[in-house]
Protein backbone atom coordinates (compact mmCIF):
# COMPACT_ATOMS: atom_id res chain seq x y z
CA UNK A 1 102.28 137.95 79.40
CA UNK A 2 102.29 135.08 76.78
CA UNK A 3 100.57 132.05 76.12
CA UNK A 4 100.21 129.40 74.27
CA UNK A 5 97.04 128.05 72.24
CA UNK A 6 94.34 127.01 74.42
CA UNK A 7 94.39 125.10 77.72
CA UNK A 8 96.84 123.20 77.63
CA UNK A 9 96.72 121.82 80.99
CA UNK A 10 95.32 118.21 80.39
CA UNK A 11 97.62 117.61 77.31
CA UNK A 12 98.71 113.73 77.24
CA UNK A 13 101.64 112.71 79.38
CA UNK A 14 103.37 116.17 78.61
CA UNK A 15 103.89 118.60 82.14
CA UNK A 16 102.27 121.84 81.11
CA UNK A 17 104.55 124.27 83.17
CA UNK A 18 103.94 128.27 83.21
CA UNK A 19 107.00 130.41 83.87
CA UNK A 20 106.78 133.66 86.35
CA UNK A 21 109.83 135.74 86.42
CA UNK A 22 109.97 139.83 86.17
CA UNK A 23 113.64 139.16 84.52
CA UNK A 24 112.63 138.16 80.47
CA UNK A 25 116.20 136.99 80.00
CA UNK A 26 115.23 134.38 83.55
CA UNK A 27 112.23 133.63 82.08
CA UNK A 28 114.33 133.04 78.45
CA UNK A 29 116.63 130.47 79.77
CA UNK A 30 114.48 128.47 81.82
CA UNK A 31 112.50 127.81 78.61
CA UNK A 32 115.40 126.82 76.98
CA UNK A 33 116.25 124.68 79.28
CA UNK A 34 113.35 122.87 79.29
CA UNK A 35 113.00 122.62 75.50
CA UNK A 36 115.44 120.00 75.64
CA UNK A 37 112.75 117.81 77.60
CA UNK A 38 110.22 115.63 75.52
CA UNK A 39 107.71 115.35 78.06
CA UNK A 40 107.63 119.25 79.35
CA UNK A 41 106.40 121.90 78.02
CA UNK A 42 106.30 126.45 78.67
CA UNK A 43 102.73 126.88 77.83
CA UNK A 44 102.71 130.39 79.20
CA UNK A 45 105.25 132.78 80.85
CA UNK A 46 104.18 136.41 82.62
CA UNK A 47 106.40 139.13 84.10
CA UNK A 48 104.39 139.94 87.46
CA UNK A 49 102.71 138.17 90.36
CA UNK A 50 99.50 139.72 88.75
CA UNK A 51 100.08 138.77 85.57
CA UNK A 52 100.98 135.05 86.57
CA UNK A 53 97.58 135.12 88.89
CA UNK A 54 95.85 136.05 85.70
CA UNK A 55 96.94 133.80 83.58
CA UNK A 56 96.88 130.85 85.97
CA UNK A 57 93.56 131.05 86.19
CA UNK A 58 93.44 130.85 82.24
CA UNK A 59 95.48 128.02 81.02
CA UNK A 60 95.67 125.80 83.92
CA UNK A 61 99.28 124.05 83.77
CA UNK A 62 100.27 121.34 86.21
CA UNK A 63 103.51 123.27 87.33
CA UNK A 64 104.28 127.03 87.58
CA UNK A 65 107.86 127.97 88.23
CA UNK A 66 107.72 131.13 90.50
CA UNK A 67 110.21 133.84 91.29
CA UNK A 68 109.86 135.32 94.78
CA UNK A 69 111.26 139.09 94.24
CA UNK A 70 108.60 140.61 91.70
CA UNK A 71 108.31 143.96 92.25
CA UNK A 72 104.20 144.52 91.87
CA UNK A 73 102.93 141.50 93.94
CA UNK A 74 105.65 139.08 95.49
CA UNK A 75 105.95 135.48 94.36
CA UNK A 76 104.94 134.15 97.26
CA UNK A 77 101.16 136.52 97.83
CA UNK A 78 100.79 135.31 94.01
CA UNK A 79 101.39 131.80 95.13
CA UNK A 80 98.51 131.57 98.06
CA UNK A 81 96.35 133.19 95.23
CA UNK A 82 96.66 130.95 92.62
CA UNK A 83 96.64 127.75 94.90
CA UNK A 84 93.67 129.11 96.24
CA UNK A 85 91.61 129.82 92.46
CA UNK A 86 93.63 126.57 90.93
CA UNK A 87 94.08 123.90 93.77
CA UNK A 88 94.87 121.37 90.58
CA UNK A 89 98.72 123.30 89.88
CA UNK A 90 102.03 122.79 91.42
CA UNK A 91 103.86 125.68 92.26
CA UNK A 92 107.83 125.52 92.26
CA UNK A 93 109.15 128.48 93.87
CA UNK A 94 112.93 130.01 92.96
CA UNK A 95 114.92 132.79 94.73
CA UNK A 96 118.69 134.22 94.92
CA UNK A 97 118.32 133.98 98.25
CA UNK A 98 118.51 130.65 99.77
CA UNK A 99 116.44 131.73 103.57
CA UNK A 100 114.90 129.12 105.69
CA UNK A 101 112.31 131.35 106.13
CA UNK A 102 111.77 131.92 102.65
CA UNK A 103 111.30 128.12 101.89
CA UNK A 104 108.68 128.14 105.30
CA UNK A 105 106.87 131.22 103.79
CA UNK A 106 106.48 129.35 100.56
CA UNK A 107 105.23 126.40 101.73
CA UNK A 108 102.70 128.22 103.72
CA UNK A 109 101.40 129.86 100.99
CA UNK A 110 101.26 126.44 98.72
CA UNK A 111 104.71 125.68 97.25
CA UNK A 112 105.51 122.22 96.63
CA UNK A 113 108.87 122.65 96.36
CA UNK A 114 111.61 125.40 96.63
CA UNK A 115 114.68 125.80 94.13
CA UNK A 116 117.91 128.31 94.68
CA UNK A 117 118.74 130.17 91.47
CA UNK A 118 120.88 129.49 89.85
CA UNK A 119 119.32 126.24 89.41
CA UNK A 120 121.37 122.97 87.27
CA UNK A 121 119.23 121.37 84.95
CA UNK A 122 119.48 117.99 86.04
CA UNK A 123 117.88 119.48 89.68
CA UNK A 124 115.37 121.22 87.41
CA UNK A 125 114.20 118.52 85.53
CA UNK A 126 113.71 115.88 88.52
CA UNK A 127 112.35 118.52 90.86
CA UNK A 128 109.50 119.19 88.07
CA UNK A 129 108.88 115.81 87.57
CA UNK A 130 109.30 114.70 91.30
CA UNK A 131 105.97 117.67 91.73
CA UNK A 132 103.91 116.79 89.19
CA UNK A 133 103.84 112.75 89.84
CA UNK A 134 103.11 113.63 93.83
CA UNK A 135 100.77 116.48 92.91
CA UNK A 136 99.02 114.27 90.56
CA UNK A 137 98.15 111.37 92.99
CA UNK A 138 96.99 113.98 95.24
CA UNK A 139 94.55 115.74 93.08
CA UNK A 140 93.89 111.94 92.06
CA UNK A 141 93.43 110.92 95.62
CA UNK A 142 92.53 114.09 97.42
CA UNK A 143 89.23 114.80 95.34
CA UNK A 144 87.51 111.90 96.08
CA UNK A 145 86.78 112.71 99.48
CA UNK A 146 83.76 114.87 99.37
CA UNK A 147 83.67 117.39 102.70
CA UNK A 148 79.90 116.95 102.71
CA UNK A 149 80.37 112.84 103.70
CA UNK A 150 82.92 113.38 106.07
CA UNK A 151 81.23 112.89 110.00
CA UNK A 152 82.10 115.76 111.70
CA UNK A 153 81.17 117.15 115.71
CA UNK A 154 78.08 119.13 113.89
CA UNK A 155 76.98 116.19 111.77
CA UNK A 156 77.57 113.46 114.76
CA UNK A 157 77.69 113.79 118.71
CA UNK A 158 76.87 110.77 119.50
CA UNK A 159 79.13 107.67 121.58
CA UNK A 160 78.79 104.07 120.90
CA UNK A 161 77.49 103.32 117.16
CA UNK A 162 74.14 103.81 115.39
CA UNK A 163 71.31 101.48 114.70
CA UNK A 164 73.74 100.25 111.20
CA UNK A 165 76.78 99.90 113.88
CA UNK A 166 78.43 103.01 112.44
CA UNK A 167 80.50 104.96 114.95
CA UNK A 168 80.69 108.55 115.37
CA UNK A 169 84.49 108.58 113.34
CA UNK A 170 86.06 111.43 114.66
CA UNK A 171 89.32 112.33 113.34
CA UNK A 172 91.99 114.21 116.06
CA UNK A 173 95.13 115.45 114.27
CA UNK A 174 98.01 116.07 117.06
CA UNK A 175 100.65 118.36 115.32
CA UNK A 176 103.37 120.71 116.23
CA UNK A 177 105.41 122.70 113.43
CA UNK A 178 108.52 122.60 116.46
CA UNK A 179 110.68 119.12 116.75
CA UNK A 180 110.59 118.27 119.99
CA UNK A 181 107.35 119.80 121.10
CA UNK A 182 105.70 116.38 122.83
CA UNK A 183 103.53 115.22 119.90
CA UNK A 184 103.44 111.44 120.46
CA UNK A 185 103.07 112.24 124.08
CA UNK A 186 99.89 113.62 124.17
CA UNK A 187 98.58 112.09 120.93
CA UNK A 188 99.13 108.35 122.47
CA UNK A 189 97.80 109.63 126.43
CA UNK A 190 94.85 111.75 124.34
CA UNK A 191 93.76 108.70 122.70
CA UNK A 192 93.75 106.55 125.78
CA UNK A 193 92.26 108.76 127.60
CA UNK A 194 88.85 109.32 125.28
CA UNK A 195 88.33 105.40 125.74
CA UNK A 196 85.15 105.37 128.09
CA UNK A 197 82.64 102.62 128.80
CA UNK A 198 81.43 101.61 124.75
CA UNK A 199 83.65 104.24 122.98
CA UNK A 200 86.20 103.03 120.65
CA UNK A 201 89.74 104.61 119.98
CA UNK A 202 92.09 104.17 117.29
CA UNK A 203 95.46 105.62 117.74
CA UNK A 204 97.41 105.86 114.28
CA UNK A 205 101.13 106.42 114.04
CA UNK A 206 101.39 108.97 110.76
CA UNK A 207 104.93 109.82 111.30
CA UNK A 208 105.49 108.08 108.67
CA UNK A 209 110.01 108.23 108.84
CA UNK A 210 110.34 108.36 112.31
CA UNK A 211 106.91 107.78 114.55
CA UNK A 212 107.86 106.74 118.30
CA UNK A 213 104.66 105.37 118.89
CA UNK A 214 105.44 101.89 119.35
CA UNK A 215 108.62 103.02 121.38
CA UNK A 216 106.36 104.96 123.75
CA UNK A 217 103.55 102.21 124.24
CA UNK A 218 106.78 99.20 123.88
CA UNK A 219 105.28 97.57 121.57
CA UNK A 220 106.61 95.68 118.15
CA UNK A 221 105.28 96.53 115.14
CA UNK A 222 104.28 92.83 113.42
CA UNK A 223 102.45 94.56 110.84
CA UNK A 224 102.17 98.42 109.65
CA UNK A 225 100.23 100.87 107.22
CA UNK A 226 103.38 99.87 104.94
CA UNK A 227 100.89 96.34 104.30
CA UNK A 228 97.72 99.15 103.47
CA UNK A 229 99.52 101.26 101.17
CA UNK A 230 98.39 98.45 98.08
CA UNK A 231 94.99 99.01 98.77
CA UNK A 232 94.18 102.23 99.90
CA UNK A 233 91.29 102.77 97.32
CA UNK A 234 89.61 99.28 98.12
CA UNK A 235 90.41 98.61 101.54
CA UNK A 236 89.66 95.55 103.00
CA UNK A 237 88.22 95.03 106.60
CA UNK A 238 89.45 92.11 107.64
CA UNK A 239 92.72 93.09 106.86
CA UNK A 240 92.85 96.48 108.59
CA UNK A 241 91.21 94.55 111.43
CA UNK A 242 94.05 91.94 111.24
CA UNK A 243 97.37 94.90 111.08
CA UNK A 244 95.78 96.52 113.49
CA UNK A 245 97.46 96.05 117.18
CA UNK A 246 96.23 95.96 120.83
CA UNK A 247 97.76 97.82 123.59
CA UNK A 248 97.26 96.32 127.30
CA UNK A 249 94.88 99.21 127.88
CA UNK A 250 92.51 97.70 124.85
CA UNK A 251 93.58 100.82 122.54
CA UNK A 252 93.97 99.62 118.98
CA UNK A 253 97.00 101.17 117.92
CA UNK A 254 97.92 101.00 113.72
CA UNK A 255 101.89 101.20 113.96
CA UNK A 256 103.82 103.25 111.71
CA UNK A 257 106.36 102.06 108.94
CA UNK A 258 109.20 100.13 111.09
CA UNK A 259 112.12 101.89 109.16
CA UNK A 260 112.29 105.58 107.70
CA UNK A 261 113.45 104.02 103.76
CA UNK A 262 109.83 102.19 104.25
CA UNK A 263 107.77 105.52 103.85
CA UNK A 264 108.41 106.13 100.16
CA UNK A 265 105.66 104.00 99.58
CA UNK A 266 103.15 105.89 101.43
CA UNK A 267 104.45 109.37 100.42
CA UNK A 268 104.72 108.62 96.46
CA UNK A 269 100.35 109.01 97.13
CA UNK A 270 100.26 111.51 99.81
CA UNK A 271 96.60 111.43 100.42
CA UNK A 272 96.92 107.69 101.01
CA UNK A 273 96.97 107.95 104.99
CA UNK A 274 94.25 110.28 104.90
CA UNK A 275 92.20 107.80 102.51
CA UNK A 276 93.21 104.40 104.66
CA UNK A 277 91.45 106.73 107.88
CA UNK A 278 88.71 107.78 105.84
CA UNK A 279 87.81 104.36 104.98
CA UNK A 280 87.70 102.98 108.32
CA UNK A 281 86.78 106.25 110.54
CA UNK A 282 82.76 104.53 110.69
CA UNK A 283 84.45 101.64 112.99
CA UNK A 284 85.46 103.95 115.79
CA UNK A 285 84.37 106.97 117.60
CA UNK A 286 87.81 108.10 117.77
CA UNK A 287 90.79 108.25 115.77
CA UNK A 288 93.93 110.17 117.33
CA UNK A 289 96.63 110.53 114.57
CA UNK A 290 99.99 111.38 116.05
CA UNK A 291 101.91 113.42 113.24
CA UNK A 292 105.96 114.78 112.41
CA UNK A 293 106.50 118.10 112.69
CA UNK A 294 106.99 118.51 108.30
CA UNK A 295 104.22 120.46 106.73
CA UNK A 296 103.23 118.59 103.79
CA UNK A 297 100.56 116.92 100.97
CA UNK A 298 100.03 114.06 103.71
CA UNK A 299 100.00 116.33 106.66
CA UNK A 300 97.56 118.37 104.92
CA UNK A 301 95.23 115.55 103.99
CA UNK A 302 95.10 114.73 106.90
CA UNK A 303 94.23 118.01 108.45
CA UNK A 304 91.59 118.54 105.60
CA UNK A 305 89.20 115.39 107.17
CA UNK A 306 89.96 116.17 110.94
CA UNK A 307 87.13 116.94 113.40
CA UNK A 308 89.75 118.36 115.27
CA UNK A 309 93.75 119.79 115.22
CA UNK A 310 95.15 119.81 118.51
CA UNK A 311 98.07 122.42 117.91
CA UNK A 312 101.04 121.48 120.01
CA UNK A 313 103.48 124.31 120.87
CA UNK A 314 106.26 125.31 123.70
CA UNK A 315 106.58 128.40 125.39
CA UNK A 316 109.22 129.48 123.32
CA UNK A 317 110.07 132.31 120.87
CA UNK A 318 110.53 129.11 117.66
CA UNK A 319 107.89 127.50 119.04
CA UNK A 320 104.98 129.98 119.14
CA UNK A 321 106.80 131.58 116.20
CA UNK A 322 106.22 128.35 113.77
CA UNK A 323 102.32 128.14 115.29
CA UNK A 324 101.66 131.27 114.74
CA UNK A 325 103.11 130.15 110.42
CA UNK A 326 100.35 127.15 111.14
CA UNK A 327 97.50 129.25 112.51
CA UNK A 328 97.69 131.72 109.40
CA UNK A 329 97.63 128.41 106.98
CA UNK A 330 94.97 127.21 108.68
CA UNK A 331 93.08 130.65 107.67
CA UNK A 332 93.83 130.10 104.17
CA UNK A 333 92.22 126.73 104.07
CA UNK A 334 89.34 128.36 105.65
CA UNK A 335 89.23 125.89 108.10
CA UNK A 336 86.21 127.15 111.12
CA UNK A 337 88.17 128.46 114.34
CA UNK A 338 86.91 125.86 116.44
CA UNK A 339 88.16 122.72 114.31
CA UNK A 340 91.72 124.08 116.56
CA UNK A 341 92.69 123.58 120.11
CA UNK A 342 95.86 125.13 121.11
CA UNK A 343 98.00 123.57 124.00
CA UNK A 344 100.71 124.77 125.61
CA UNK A 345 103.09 121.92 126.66
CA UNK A 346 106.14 121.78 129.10
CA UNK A 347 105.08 124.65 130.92
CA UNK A 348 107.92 125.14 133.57
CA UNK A 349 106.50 124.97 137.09
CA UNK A 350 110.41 126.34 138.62
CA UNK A 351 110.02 129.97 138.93
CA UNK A 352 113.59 130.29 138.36
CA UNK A 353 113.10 128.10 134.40
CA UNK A 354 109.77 130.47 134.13
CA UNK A 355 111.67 133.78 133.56
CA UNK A 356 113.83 131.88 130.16
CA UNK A 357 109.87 131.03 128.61
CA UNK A 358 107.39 133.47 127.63
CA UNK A 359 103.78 133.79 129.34
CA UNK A 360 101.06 132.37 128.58
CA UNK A 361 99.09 135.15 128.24
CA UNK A 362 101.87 136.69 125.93
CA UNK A 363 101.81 134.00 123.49
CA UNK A 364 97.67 134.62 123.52
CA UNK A 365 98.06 137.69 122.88
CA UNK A 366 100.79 137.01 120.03
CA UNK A 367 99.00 134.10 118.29
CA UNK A 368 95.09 136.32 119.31
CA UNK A 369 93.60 132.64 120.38
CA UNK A 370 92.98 131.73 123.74
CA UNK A 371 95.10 128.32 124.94
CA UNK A 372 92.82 125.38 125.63
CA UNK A 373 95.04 123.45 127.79
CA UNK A 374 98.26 123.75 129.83
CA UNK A 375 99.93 120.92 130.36
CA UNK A 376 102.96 121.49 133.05
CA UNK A 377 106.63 119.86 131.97
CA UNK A 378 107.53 116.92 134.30
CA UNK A 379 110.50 114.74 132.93
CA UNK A 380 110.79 112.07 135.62
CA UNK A 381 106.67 111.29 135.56
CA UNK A 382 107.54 111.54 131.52
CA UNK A 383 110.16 109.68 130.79
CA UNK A 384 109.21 107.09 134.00
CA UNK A 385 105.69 106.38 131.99
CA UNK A 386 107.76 106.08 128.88
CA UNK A 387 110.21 103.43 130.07
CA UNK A 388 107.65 101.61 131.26
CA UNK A 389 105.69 101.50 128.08
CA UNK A 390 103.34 102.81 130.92
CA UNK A 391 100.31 105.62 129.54
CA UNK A 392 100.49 108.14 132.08
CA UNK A 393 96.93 108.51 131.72
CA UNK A 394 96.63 104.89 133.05
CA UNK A 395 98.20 105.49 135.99
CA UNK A 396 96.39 105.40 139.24
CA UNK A 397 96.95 108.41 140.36
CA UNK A 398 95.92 110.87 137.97
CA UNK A 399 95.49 113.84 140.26
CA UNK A 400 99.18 115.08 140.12
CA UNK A 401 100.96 117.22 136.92
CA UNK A 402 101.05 116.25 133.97
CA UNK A 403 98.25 113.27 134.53
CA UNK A 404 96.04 115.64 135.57
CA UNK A 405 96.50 118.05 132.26
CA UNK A 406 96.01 115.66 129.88
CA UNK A 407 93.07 114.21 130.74
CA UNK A 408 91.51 116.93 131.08
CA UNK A 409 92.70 117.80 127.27
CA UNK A 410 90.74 114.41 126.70
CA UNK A 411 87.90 115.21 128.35
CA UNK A 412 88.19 118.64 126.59
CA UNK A 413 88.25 116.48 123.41
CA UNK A 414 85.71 114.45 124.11
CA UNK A 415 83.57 116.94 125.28
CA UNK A 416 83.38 118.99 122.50
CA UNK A 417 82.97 115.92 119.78
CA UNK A 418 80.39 113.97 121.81
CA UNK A 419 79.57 116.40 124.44
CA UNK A 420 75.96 116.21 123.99
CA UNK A 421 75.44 113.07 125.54
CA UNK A 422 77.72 113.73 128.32
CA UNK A 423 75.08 116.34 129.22
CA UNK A 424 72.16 114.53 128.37
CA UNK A 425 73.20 111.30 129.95
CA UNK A 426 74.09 111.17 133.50
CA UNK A 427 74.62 107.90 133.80
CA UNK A 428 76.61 107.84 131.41
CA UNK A 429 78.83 109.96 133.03
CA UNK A 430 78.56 108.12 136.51
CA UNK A 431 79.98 105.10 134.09
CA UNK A 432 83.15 107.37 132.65
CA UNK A 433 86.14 105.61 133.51
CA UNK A 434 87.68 109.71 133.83
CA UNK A 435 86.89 111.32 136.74
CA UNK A 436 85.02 114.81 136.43
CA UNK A 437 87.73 117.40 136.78
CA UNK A 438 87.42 121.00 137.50
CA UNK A 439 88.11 122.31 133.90
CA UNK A 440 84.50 121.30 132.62
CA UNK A 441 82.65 122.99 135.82
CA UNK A 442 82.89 126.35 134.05
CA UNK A 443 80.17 128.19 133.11
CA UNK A 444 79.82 128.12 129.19
């Protein structure tokens, strides 16, 4: 294990970078590879996943190149330690072998990036200096936001706003690690359907490349975050208020960036979504974010100030397999159990489709968390509503599949975040513009 001269992690506009490699001739040319760079330099280098923990912890660098294959403790168990004791570095994992799964294990456990050996110095140099300018706005961006000030369901279970007109600001993160999984489907019908008498929803569009929001509600995005991204840290009201759109229901709706080239400027400060939210959570009781299915700095952010993640998977083997990738990640951020609600979507109703999908009290007993909500696959009331720019939730009748699943995920929702004054207000419930449904008659 070597090191150089005191911490050199803070040192000018040079990228401190720590090499981690049980292979000293590895470890050798790397470094002279990157002596060749003005504004990098190997401040430390260790043979083990120990070692590299160790040392980490020591000298602090912005990135750490890591090797996967160590033999005492792997690169990638070294990785979720380090990220955890030194949430400030950038870890830039390398392997021979080029697996998909290796990449998603790395990511899991806090890579930034992943790099096939043997790696060409030009996609050295630009994937260390690609890290460390997004890993830098994020520690910039992401440290601001002090856990302690964000309104969550045990700080604030109240509807309508306070005696200063602040609103209860509940963030709802809709995600799915599977493509395909009916994100923006339940995200737009989940925010619609937690709009009661006095509450106000937000639904935000953070599929930031290629978010189907505005496809699913038909409606044009005039303006976009894109016209926030200049002022995240100073935001001003009137503004938001003015980019901000209005579905026929009444749901404010804040589109998405109207072509994929158009995101670069919201993911070159990846905590910028999560800081334009932030900023404006105190004007509504509910925010419903609808999300892509790629796990990174933005997703994250976004997941760190969420009163709720509502965990979108299929009953299939990739999808419950990628969840159950999610669910462990979530246990390394130490986030509580209950800030997750799992639902099952397009659950097959044929009895002939049901034997190619797995149970639902399989994937339970796989993923050992019970499923909040399942909501039954329907493509002609689906893609009907979607045609229409219709909300299925909107719909009159609301008693047949899947109308009748999702709102009761939104009563679900809304029952947990401000479900103290559904109980201790029965008028308030007479006034719900949901009907009671048979899901909340349970004895707790």
């Amino acid at each position: 294990m070597n090191r150089a001269s005191g911490n050199q992690g803070n040192e000018g506009d040079i990228i401190t970078i720590m090499l981690v490699d049980d292979i000293p001739e590895a470890r050798e040319n790397i470094k002279k590879m990157l002596a060749f760079e003005p504004d990098m330099k190997v401040v430390g280098t260790a043979g083990t996943g120990r070692e590299a923990v160790t040392l980490a912890k020591e000298i602090r660098p912005n990135i750490i190149i890591m090797d996967i294959n160590m033999p005492d403790m792997d690169g990638i168990q070294a990785t979720t330690l380090i990220t955890e004791a030194v949430p400030t570095v950038a870890v830039i994992m390398m392997s021979v072998q080029n697996d998909p799964d290796y990449l998603r294990r790395a990511m899991l456990a806090g890579a930034k990036n992943f790099l096939p050996k043997p790696v060409s110095m030009d996609e050295l140099y630009n994937t260390i200096r690609t890290v460390h300018a997004r890993n830098r706005a994020l520690v910039k961006n992401i440290n601001p936001i002090d856990p302690s000030t964000i309104t969550t369901s045990s700080q604030t279970t109240r509807s309508g706003s306070d005696k200063d007109g602040n609103r209860a600001g509940h963030v709802v993160v809709v995600y799915s690690p599977q493509g395909g999984a009916g994100c923006t489907t339940i995200a737009t019908n989940l925010a619609s359907g937690v709009m009661k008498e006095g509450i106000r929803a937000l639904l935000v569009d953070a599929d930031l490349q290629f978010g189907d929001v505005g496809v699913f509600l038909n409606m044009q995005a005039q303006s976009t975050i894109i016209d926030l991204a200049s002022n995240v840290d100073d935001l001003d009201t009137e503004l938001f208020d003015n980019i901000v759109m209005t579905h026929d229901t009444g749901l404010k709706v804040l589109m998405g960036p109207a072509r994929p080239e158009m995101a670069e400027v919201i993911q070159s400060n990846p905590a910028a979504v999560a800081r334009i939210i932030d900023q404006v959570r105190s004007q509504y009781d509910f925010i419903v974010v609808d999300t892509s299915n790629h796990l990174d700095e933005t997703l994250v952010s976004l997941f760190d100030i969420a009163s709720k993640i509502v965990l979108v998977t299929t009953p299939t083997l990739v999808g419950v397999k990628n969840v159950r990738f999610v669910l462990d990640l979530f246990d390394q951020l130490e986030y509580p159990a209950d800030k997750v609600m799992l639902v099952l979507n397009r659950v097959p109703s044929d009895k002939n489709l049901q034997k190619f999908t797995i149970a639902a009290d399989r994937i339970e007993k796989f993923l050992r968390r019970s499923i909040d909500v399942q909501i039954p696959a329907d493509e002609f009331t689906t893609l009907s509503a979607l045609y229409k720019g219709v909300l299925m939730v909107a719909q009159r009748d609301r008693s047949r599949s899947p109308m009748r699943e999702l709102l009761q995920l939104s009563e679900l929702v809304y029952s947990k975040l401000l479900g103290n004054q559904i109980q201790g207000d029965d008028k308030a419930a007479e006034k719900s513009a949901l009907p009671k449904l048979s899901l909340f008659g349970r004895k707790s």
